[in-house]
N, C-alpha and C. Protein backbone atom coordinates (compact mmCIF):
# COMPACT_ATOMS: atom_id res chain seq x y z
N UNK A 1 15.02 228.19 -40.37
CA UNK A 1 15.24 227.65 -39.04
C UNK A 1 14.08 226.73 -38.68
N UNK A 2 14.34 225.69 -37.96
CA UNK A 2 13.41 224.95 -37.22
C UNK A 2 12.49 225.56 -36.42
N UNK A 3 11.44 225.02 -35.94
CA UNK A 3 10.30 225.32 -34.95
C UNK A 3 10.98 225.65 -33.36
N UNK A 4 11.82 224.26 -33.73
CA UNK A 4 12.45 224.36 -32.10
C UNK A 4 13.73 225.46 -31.77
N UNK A 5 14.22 226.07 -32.62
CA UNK A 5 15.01 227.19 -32.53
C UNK A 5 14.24 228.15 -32.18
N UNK A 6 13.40 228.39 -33.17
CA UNK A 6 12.04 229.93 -33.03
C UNK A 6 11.70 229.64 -31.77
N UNK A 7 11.34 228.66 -31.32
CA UNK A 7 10.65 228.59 -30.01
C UNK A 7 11.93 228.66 -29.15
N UNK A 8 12.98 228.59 -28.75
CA UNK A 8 13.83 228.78 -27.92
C UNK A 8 14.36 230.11 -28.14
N UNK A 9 14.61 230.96 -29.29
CA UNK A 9 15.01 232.37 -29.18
C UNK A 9 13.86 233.21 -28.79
N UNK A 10 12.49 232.56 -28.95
CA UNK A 10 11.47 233.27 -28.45
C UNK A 10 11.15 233.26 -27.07
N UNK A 11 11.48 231.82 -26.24
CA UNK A 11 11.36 232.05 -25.05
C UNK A 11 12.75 233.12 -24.40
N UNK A 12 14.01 232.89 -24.57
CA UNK A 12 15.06 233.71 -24.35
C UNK A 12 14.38 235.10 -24.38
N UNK A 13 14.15 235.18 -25.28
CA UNK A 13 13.50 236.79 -25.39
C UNK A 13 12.33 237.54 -24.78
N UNK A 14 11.60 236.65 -24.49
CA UNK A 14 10.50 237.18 -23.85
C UNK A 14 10.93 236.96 -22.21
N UNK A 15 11.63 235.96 -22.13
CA UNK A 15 12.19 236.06 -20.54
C UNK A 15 13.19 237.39 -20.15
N UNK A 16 14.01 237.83 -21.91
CA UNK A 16 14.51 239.17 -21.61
C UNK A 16 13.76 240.42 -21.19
N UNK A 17 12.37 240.23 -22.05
CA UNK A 17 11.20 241.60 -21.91
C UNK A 17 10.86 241.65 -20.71
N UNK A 18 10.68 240.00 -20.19
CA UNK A 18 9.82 239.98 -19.14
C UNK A 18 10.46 241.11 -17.97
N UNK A 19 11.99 240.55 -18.12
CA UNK A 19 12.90 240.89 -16.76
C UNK A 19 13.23 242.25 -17.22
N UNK A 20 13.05 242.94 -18.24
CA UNK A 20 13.17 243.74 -18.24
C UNK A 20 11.64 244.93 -17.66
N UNK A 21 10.80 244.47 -18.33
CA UNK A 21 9.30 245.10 -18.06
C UNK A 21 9.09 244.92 -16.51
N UNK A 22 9.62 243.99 -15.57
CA UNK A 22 9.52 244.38 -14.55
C UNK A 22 7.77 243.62 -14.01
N UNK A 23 7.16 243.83 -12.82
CA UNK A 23 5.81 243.59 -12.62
C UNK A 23 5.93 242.34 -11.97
N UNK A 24 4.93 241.88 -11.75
CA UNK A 24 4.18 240.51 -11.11
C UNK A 24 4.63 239.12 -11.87
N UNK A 25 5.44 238.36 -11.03
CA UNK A 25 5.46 237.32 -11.89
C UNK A 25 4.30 236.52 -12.84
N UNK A 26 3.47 236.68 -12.39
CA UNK A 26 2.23 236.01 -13.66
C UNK A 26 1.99 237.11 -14.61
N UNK A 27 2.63 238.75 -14.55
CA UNK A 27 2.53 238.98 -15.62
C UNK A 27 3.62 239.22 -16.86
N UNK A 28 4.77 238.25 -15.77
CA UNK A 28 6.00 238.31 -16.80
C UNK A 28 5.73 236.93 -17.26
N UNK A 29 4.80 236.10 -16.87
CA UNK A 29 4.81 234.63 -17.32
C UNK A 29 3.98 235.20 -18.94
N UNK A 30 3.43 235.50 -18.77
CA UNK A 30 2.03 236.00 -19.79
C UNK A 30 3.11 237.11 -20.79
N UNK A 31 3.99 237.62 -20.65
CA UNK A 31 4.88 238.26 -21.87
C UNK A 31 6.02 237.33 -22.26
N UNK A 32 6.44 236.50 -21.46
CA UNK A 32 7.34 235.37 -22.24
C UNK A 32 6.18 234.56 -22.70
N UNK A 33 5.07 233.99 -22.55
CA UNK A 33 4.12 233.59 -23.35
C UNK A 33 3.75 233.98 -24.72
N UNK A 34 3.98 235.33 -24.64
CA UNK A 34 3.33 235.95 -25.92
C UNK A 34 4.65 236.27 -26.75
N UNK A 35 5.42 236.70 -26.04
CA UNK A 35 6.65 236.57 -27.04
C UNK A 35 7.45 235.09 -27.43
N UNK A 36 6.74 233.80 -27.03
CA UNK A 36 7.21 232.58 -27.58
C UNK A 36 5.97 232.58 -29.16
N UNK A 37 4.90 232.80 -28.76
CA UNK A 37 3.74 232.56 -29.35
C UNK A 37 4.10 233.38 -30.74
N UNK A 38 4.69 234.74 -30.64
CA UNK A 38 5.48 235.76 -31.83
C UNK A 38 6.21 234.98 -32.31
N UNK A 39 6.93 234.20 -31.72
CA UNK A 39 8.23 233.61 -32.61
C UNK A 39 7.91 232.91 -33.39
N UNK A 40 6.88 232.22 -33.16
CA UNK A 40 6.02 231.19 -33.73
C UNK A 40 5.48 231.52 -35.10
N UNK A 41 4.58 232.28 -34.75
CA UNK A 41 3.61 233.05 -35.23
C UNK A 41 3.66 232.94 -37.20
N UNK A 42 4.61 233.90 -37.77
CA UNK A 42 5.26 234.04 -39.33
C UNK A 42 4.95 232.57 -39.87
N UNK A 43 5.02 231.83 -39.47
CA UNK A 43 5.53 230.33 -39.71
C UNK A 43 3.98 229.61 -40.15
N UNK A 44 2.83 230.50 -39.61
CA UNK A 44 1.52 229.96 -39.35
C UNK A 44 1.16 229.37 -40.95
N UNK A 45 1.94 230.09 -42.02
CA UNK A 45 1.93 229.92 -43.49
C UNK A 45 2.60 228.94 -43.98
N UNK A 46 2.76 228.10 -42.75
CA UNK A 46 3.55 226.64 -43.22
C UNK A 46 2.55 225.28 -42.61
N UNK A 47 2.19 224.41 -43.78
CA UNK A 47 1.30 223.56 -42.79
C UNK A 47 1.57 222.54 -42.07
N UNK A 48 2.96 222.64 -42.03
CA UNK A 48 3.58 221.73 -40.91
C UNK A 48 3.94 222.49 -39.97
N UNK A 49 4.07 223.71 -39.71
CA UNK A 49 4.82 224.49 -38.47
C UNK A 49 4.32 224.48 -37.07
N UNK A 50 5.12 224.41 -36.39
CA UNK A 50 4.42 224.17 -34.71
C UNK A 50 2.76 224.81 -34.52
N UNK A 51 2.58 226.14 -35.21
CA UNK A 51 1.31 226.86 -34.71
C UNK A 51 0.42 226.18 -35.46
N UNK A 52 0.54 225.69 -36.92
CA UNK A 52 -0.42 225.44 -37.77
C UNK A 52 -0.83 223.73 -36.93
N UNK A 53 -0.78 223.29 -36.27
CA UNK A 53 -0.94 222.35 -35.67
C UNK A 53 -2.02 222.26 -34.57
N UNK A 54 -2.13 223.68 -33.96
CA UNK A 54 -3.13 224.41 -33.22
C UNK A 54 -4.07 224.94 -33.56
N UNK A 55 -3.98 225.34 -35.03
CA UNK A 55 -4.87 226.32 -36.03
C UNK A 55 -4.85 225.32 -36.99
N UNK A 56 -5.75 224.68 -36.95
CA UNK A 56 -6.62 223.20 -38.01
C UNK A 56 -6.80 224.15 -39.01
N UNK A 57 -6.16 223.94 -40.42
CA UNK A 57 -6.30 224.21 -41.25
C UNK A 57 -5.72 225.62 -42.06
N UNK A 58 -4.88 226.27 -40.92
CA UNK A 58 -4.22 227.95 -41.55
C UNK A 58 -3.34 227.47 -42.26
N UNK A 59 -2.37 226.75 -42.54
CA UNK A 59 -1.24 226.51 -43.16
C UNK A 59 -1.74 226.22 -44.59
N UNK A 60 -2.79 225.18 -44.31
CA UNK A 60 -3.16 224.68 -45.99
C UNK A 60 -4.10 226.10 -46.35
N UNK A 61 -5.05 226.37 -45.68
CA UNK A 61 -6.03 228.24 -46.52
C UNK A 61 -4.73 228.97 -46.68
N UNK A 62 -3.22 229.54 -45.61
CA UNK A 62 -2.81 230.66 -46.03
C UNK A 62 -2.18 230.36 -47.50
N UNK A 63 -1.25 229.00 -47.73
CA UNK A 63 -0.54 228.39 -48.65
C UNK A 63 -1.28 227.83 -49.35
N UNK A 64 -2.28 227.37 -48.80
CA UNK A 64 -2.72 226.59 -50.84
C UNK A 64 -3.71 227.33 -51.10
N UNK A 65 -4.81 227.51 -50.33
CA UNK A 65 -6.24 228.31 -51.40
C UNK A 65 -6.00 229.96 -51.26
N UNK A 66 -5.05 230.74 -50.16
CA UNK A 66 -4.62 232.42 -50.80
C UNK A 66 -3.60 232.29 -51.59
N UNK A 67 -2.31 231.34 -51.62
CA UNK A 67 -1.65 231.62 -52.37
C UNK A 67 -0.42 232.30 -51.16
N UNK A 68 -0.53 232.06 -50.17
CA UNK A 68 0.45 232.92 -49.30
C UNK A 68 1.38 232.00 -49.52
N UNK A 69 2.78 232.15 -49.89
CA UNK A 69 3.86 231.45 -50.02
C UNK A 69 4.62 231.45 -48.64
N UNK A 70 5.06 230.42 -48.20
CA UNK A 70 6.10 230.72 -46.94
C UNK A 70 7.19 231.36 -47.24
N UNK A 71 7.39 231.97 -46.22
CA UNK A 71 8.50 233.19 -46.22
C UNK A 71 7.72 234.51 -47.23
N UNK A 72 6.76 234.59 -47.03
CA UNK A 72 6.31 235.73 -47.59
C UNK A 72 5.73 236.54 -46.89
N UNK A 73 4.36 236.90 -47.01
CA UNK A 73 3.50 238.29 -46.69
C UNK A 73 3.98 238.07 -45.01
N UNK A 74 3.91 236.84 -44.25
CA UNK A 74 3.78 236.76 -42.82
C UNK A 74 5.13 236.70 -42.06
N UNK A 75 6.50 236.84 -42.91
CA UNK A 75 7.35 236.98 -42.59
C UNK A 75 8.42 238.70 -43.01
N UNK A 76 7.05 239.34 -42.60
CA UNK A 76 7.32 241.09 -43.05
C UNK A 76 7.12 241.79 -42.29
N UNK A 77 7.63 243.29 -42.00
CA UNK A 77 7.14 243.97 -41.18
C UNK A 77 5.85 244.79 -41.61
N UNK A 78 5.45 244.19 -42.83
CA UNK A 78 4.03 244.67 -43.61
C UNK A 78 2.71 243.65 -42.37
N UNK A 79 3.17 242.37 -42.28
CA UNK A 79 2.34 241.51 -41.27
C UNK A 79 2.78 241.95 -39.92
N UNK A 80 3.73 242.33 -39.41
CA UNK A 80 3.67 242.92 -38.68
C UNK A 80 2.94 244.36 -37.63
N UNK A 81 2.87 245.18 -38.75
CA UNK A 81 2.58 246.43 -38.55
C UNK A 81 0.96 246.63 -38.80
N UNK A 82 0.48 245.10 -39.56
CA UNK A 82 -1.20 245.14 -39.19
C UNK A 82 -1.50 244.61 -38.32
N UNK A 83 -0.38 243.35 -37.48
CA UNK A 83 -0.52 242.61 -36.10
C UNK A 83 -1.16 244.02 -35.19
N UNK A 84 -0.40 245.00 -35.33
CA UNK A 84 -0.25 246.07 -34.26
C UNK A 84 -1.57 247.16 -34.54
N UNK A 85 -1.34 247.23 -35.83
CA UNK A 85 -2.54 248.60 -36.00
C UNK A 85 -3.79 248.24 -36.28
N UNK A 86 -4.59 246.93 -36.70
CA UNK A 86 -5.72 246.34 -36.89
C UNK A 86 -6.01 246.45 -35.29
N UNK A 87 -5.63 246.25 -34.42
CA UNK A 87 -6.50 246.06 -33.02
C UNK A 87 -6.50 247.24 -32.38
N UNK A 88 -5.29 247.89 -32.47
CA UNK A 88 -5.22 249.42 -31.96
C UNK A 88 -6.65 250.00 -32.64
N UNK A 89 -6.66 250.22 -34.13
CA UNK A 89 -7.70 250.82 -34.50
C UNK A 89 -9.06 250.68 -34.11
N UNK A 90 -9.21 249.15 -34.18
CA UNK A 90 -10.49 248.35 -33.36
C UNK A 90 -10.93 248.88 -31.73
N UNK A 91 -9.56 248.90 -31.05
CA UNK A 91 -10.15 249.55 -29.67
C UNK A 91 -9.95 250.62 -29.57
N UNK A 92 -10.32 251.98 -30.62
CA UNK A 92 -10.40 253.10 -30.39
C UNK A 92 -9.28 254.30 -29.98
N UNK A 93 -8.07 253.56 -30.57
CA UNK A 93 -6.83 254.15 -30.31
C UNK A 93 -6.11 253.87 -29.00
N UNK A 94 -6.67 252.78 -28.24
CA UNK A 94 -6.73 252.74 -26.73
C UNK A 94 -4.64 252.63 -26.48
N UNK A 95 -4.30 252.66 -25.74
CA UNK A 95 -2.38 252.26 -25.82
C UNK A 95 -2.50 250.79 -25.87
N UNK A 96 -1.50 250.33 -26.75
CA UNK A 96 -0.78 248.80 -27.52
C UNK A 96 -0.73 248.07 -26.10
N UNK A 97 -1.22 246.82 -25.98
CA UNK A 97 -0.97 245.78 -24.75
C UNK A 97 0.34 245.50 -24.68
N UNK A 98 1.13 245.25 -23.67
CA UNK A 98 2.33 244.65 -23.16
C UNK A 98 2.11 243.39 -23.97
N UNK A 99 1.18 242.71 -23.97
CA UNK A 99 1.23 241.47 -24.56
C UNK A 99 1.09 241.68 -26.26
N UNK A 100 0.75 242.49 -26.45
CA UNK A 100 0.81 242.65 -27.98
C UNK A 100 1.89 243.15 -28.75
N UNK A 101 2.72 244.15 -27.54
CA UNK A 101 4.23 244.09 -27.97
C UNK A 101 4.66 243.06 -28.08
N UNK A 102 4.86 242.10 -27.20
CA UNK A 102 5.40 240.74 -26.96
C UNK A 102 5.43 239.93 -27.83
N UNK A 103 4.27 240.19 -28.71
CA UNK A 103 3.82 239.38 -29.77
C UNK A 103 4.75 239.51 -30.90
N UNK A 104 4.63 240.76 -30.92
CA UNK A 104 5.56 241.40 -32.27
C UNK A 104 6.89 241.49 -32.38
N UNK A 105 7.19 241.44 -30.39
CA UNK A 105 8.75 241.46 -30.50
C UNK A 105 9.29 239.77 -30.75
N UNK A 106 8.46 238.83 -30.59
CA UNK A 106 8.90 237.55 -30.77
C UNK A 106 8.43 237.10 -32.69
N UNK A 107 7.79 237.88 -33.31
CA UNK A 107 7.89 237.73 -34.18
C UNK A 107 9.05 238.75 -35.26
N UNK A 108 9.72 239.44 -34.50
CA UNK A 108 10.50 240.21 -35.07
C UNK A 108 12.20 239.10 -34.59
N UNK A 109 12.10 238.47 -33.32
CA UNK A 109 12.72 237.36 -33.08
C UNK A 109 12.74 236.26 -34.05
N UNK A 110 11.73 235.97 -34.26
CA UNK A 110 11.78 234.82 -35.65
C UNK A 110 12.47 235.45 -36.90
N UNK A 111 12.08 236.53 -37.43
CA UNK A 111 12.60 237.18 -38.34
C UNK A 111 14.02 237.13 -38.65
N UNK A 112 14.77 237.65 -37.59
CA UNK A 112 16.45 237.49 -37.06
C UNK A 112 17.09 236.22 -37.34
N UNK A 113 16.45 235.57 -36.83
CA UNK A 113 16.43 234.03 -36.63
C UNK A 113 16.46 233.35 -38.45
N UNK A 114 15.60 234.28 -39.16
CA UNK A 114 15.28 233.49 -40.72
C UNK A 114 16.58 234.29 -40.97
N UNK A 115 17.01 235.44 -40.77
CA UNK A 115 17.66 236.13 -41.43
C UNK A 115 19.15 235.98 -41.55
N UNK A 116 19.38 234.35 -40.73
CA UNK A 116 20.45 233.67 -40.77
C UNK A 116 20.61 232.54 -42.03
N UNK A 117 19.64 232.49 -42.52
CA UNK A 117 19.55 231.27 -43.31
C UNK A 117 19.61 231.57 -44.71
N UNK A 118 20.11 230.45 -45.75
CA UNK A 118 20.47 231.51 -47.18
C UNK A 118 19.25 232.09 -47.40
N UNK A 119 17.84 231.70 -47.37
CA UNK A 119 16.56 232.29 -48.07
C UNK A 119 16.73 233.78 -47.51
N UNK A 120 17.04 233.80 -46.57
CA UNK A 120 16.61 235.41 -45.69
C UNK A 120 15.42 235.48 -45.50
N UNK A 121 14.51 237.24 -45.48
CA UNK A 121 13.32 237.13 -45.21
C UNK A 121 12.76 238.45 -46.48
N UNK A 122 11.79 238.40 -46.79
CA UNK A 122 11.37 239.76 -47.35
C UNK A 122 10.62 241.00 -46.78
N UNK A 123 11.28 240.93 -45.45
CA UNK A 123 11.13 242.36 -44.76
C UNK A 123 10.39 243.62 -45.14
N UNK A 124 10.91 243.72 -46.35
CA UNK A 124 9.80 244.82 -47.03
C UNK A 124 8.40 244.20 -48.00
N UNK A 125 8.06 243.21 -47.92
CA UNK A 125 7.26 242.63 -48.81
C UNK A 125 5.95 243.67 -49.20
N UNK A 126 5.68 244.12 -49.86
CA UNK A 126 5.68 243.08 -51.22
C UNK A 126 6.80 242.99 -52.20
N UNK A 127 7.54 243.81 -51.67
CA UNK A 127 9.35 243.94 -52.62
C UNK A 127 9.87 242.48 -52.47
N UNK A 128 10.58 241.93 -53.67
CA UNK A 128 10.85 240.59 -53.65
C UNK A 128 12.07 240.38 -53.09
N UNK A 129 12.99 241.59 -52.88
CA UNK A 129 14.43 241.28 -51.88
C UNK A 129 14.18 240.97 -50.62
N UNK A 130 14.91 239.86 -50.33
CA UNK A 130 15.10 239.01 -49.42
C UNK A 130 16.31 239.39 -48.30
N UNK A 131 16.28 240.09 -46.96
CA UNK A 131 17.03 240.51 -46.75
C UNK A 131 17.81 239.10 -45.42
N UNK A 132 19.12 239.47 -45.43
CA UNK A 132 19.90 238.63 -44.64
C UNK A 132 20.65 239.11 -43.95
N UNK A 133 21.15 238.42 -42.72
CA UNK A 133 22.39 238.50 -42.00
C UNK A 133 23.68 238.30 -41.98
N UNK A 134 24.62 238.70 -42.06
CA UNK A 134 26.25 238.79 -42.87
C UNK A 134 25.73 237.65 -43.45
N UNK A 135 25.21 237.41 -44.60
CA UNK A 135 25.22 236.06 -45.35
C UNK A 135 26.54 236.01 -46.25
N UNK A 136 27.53 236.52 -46.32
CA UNK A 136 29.36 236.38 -46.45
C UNK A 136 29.66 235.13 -45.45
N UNK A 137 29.77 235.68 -44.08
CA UNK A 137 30.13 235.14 -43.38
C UNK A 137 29.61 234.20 -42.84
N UNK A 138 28.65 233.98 -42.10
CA UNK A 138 27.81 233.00 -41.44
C UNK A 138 27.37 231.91 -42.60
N UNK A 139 26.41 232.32 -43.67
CA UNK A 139 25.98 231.54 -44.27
C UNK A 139 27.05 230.60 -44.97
N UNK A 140 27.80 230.61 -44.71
CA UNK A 140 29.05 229.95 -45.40
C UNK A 140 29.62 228.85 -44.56
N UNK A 141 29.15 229.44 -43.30
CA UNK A 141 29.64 228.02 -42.30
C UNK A 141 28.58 226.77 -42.58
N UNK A 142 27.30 227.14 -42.86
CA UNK A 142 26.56 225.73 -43.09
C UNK A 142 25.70 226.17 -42.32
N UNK A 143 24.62 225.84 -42.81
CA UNK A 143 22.83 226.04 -41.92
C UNK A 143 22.88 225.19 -40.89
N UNK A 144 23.18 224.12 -41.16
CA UNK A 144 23.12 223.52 -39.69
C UNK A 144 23.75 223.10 -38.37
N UNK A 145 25.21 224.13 -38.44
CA UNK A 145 26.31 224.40 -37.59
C UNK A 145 25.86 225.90 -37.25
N UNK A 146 25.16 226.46 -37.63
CA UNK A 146 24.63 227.69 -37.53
C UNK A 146 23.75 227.81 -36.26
N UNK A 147 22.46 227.51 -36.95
CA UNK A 147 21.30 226.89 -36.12
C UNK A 147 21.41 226.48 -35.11
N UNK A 148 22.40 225.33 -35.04
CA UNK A 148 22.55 224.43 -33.48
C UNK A 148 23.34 225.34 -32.47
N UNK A 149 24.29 226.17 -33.38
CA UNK A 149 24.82 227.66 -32.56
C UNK A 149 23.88 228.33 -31.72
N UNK A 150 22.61 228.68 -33.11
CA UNK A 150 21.85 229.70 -32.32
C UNK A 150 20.91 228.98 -31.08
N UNK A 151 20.38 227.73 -31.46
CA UNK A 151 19.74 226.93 -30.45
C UNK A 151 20.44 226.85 -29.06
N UNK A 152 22.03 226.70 -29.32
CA UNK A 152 22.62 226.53 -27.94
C UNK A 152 22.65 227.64 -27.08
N UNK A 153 22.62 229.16 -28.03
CA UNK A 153 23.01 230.16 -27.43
C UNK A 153 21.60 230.78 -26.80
N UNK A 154 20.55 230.53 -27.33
CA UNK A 154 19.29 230.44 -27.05
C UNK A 154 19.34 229.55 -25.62
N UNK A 155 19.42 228.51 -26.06
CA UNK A 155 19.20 227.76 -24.22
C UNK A 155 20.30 228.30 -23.24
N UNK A 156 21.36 228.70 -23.69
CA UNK A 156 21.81 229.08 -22.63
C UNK A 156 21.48 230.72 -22.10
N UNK A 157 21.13 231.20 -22.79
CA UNK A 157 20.32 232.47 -22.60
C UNK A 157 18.99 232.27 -21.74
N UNK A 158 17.70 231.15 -21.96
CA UNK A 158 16.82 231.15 -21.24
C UNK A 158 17.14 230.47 -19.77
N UNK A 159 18.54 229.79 -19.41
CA UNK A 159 18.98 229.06 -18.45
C UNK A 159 19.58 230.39 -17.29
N UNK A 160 20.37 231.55 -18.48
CA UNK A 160 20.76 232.74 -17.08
C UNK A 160 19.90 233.33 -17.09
N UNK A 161 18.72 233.56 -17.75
CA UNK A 161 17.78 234.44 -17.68
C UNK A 161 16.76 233.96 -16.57
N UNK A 162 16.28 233.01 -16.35
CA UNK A 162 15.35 231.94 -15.62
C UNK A 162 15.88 232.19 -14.11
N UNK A 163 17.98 232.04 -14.20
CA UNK A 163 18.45 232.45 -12.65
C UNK A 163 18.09 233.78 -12.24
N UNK A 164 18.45 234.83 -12.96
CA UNK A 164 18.09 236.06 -12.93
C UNK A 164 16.83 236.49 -12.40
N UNK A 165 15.71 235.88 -12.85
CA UNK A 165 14.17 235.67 -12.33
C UNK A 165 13.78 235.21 -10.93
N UNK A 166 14.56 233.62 -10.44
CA UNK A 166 14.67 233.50 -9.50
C UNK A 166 15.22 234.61 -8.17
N UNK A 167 16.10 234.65 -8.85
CA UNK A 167 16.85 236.01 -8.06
C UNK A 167 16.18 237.23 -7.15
N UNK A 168 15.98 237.64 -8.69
CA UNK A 168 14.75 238.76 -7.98
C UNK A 168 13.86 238.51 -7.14
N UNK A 169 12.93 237.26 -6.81
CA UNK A 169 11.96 237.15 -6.04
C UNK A 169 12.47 235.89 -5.15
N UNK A 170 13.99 235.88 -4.79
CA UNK A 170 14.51 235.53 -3.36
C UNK A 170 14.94 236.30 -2.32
């Protein structure tokens, strides 16, 4: 998938957490923030991808001098599950930030999102199966009748979600 898909199922989604988590609008701005920033995120192993553009130089260290292949280690719930437990451990077991869920739930959003496309993702990495979404069905319509699906259904998701927001604080 494109940058601009990830980034639109990521905002959809974090506008879902937001409205769901409830609180202060600046601190639902700050979890659709972090869950766009997740969606993003996997991708950082590409040196053209929206984030690696922000981060001078991660795309070319993760892909050319570690050897991180795209669609690999950073598109797993192996990168995932150190997103979460490297900082937990660091602050002393303290409870996971709202924003650090956010993080993970928009990178578990991207994931979904790859898991439409023939490559899939390797979810369990370091295992080399690549897992997918009815790839029977969907992948058969064409990646890029797909995509523009999910992009549309994405904007129209962050368009009732955004009314919904308004709502509440009229």
């Amino acid at each position: 998938m494109t940058g601009r898909t990830h980034l639109a199922t990521g905002i959809a989604g974090g506008l879902a957490l937001a409205y769901l988590a409830g609180g202060m609008p600046h601190q639902q701005l700050l979890i659709v923030a972090m869950t766009m920033v997740g969606s993003l995120l996997p991708d950082v192993d590409h040196p053209q991808s929206i984030l690696s553009g922000y981060i001078p130089g991660s795309g070319i260290i993760l892909n050319g001098i570690m050897g991180i292949r795209h669609r690999g280690f950073t598109h797993s719930l192996l990168f995932v599950g150190l997103f979460v437990t490297i900082p937990h451990i660091m602050a002393n077991f303290a409870p996971i930030p709202d924003q650090l869920i956010a993080i993970c739930a928009g990178m578990l959003i991207h994931f979904a999102g790859d898991m439409l496309t023939p490559q899939g993702v390797p979810l369990l990495y370091p295992l080399k199966a690549n897992w997918k979404l009815a790839p029977g069905v969907l992948l058969s319509i064409g990646h890029g009748l797909i995509e523009s699906l999910v992009f549309v259904t994405a904007a129209g998701g962050i368009v009732y979600l955004l009314v919904l927001h308004v709502q509440r604080y009229l």
